[in-house]
Protein backbone atom coordinates (compact mmCIF):
# COMPACT_ATOMS: atom_id res chain seq x y z
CA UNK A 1 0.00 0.00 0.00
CA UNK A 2 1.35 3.45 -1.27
CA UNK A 3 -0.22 6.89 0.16
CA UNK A 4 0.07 8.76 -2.93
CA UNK A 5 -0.76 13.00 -2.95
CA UNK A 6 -2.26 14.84 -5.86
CA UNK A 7 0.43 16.90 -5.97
CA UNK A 8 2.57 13.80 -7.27
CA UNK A 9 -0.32 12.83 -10.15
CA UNK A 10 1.88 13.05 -13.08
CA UNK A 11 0.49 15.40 -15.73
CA UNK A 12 -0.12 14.37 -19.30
CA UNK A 13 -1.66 16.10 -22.32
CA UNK A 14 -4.83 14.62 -24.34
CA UNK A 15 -4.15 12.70 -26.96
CA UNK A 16 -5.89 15.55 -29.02
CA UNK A 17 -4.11 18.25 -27.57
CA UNK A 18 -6.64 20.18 -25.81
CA UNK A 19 -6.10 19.91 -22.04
CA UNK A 20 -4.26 18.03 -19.62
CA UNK A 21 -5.03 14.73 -17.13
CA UNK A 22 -3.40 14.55 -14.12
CA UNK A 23 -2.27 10.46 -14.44
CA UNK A 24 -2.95 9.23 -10.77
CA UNK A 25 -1.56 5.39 -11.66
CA UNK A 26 -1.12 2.67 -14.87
CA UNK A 27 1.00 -0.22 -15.35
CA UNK A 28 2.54 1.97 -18.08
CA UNK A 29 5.79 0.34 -19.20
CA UNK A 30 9.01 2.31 -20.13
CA UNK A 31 7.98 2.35 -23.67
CA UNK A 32 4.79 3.98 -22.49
CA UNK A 33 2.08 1.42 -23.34
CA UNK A 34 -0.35 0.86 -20.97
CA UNK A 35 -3.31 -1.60 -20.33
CA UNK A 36 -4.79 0.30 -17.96
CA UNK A 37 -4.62 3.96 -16.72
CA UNK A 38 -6.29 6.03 -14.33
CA UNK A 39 -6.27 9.71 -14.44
CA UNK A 40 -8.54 13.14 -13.36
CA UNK A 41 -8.71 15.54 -15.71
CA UNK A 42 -10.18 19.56 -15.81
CA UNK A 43 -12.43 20.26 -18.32
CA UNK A 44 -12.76 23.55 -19.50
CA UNK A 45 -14.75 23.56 -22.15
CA UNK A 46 -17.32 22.13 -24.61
CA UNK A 47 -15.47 20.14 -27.15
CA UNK A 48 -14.30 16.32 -28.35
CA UNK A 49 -12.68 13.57 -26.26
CA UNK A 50 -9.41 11.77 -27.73
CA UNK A 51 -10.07 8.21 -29.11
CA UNK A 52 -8.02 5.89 -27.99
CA UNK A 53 -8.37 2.42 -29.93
CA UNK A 54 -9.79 -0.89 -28.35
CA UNK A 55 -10.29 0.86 -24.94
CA UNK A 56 -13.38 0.68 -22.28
CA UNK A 57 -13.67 4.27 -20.09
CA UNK A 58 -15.62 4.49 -16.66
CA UNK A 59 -15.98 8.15 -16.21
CA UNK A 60 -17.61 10.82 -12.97
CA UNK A 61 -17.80 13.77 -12.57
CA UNK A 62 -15.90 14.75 -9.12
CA UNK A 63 -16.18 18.60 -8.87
CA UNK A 64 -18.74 20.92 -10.87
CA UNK A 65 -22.30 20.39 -12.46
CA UNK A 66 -21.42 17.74 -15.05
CA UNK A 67 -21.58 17.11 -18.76
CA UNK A 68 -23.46 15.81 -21.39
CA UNK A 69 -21.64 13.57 -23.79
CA UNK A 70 -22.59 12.50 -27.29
CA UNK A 71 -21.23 8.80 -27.78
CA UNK A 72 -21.39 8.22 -31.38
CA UNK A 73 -24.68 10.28 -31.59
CA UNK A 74 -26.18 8.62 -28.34
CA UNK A 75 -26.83 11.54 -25.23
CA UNK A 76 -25.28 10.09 -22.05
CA UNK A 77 -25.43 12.47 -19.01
CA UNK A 78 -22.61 12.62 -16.57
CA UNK A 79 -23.82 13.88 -13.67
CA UNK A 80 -21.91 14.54 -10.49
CA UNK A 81 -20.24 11.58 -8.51
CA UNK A 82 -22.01 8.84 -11.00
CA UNK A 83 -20.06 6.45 -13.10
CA UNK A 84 -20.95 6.18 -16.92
CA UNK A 85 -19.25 3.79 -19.47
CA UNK A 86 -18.56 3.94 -22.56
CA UNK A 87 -16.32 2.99 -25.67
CA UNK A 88 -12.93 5.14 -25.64
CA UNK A 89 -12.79 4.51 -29.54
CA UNK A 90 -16.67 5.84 -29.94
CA UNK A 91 -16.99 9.44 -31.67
CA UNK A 92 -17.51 11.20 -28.19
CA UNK A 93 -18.43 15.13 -28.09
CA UNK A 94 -18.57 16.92 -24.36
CA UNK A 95 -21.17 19.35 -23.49
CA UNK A 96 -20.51 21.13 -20.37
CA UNK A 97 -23.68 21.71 -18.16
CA UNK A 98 -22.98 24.67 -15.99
CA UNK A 99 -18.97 25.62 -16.20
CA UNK A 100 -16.03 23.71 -16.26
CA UNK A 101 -15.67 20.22 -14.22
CA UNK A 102 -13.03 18.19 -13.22
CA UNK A 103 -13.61 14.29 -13.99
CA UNK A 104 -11.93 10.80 -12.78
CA UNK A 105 -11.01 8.79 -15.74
CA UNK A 106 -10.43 4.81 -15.70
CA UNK A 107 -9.64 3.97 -18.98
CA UNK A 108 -8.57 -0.01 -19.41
CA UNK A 109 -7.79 -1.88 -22.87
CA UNK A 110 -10.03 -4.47 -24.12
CA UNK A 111 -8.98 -8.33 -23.92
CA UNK A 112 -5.83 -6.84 -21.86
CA UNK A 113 -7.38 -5.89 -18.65
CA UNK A 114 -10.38 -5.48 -16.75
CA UNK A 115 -11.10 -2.75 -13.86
CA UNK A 116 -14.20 -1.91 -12.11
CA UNK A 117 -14.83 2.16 -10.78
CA UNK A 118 -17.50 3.30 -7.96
CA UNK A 119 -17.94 6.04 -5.97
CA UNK A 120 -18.47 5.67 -2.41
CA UNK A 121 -19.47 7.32 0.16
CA UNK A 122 -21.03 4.93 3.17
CA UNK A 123 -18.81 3.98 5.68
CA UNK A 124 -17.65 0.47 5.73
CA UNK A 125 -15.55 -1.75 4.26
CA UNK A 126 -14.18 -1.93 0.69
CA UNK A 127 -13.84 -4.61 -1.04
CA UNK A 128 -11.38 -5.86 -3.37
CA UNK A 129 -10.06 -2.84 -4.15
CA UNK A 130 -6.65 -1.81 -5.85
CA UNK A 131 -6.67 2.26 -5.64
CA UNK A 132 -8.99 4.73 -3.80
CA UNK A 133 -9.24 8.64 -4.70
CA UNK A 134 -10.64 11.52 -2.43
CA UNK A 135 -13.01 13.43 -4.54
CA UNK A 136 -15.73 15.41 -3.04
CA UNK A 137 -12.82 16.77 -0.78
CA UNK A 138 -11.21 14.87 2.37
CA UNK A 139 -11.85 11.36 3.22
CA UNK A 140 -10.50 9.36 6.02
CA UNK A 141 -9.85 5.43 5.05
CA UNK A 142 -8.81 2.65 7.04
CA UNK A 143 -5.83 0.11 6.77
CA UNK A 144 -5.71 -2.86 9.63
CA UNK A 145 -5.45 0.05 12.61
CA UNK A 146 -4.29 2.82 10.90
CA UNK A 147 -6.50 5.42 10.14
CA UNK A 148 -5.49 7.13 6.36
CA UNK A 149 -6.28 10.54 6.13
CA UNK A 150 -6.87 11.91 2.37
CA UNK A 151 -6.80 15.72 1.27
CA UNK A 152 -8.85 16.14 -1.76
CA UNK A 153 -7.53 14.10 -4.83
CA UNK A 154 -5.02 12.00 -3.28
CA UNK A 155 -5.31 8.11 -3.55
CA UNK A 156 -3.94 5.35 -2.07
CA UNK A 157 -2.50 3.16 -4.56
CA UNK A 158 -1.37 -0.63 -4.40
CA UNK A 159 -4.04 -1.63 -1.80
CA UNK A 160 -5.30 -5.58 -3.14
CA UNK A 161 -3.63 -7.03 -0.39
CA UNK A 162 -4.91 -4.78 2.52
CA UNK A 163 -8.54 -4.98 4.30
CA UNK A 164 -9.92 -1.14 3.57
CA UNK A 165 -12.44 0.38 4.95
CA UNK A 166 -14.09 3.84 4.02
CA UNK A 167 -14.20 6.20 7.66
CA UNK A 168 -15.72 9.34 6.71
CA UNK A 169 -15.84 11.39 3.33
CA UNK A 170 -16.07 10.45 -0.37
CA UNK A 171 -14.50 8.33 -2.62
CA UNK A 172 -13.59 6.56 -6.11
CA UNK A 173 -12.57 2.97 -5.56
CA UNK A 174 -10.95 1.22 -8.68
CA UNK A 175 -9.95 -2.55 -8.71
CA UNK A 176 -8.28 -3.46 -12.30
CA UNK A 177 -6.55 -6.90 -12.98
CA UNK A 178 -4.71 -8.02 -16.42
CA UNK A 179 -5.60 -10.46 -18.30
């Protein structure tokens, strides 16, 4: 288990070129491929999302009023702190509702991984988990006796082998696995 700050999320720019994700973890290799990546990202403005080939994105909205996205013509709201899903290699416009958001981003390559995203926010214990995220602002979590606390956006990475349970707050909790 790794405590990880936001101010270490390592920032990348979109594959199209118009704004920046904040890259919280990935099994990226030294070549840079990746099966899976996970990543919060400010969005600024209306406009399209990069396609990215053969990959399945979970996406919430953390912070602002959310978005509506057009998914190769098909509406799909995002509203705030509920997952959506959809293909990463879809046609996929962004509609901002009410100002600029900032969204959590799993993104995980077909027939090479699998990963699972939820947002939670009842105290108790989390299951089967591999990385948690503060969003909504601090959270407290729980490892064997020790008591985690979480400023907004940081995560605690590397956590399959550890019992976690949720204290107080909100959070994302991603489990991915390759295949």
């Amino acid at each position: 288990m790794r405590i990880q700050r936001s101010s270490e999320h390592i920032p990348m720019p979109w594959a199209n070129g118009r704004g920046t994700s904040y890259e919280i973890a990935s099994d990226r290799s030294e070549a840079g491929e990746w099966t899976w990546r996970l990543a919060m990202a400010p969005v600024n403005e209306d406009g399209p999302f990069s396609r990215i080939e053969c990959v399945n994105r979970s996406l919430a909205v953390v912070e602002g009023a959310g978005m509506l996205l057009s998914v190769d013509r098909k509406k799909l709201q995002c509203l705030p702190m509920q997952v959506v899903r959809f293909r990463g290699d879809a046609v996929t416009e962004a509609a901002l509702t009410d100002g600029p958001i900032m969204d959590i981003n799993l993104m995980v390559r077909r027939k090479e991984a699998e990963g699972e995203m939820a947002m939670v926010s009842d105290a108790g214990l989390l299951n089967g988990v591999s990385i948690v995220v503060a969003v909504g602002g601090s959270a407290q979590v729980k490892s064997g006796d020790s008591i985690i606390e979480l400023e907004r956006h940081d995560s605690v990475l590397e956590c399959d082998a550890d019992a976690m349970s949720l204290v107080s707050g909100t959070v994302c909790v991603v489990s991915v696995k390759r295949l």
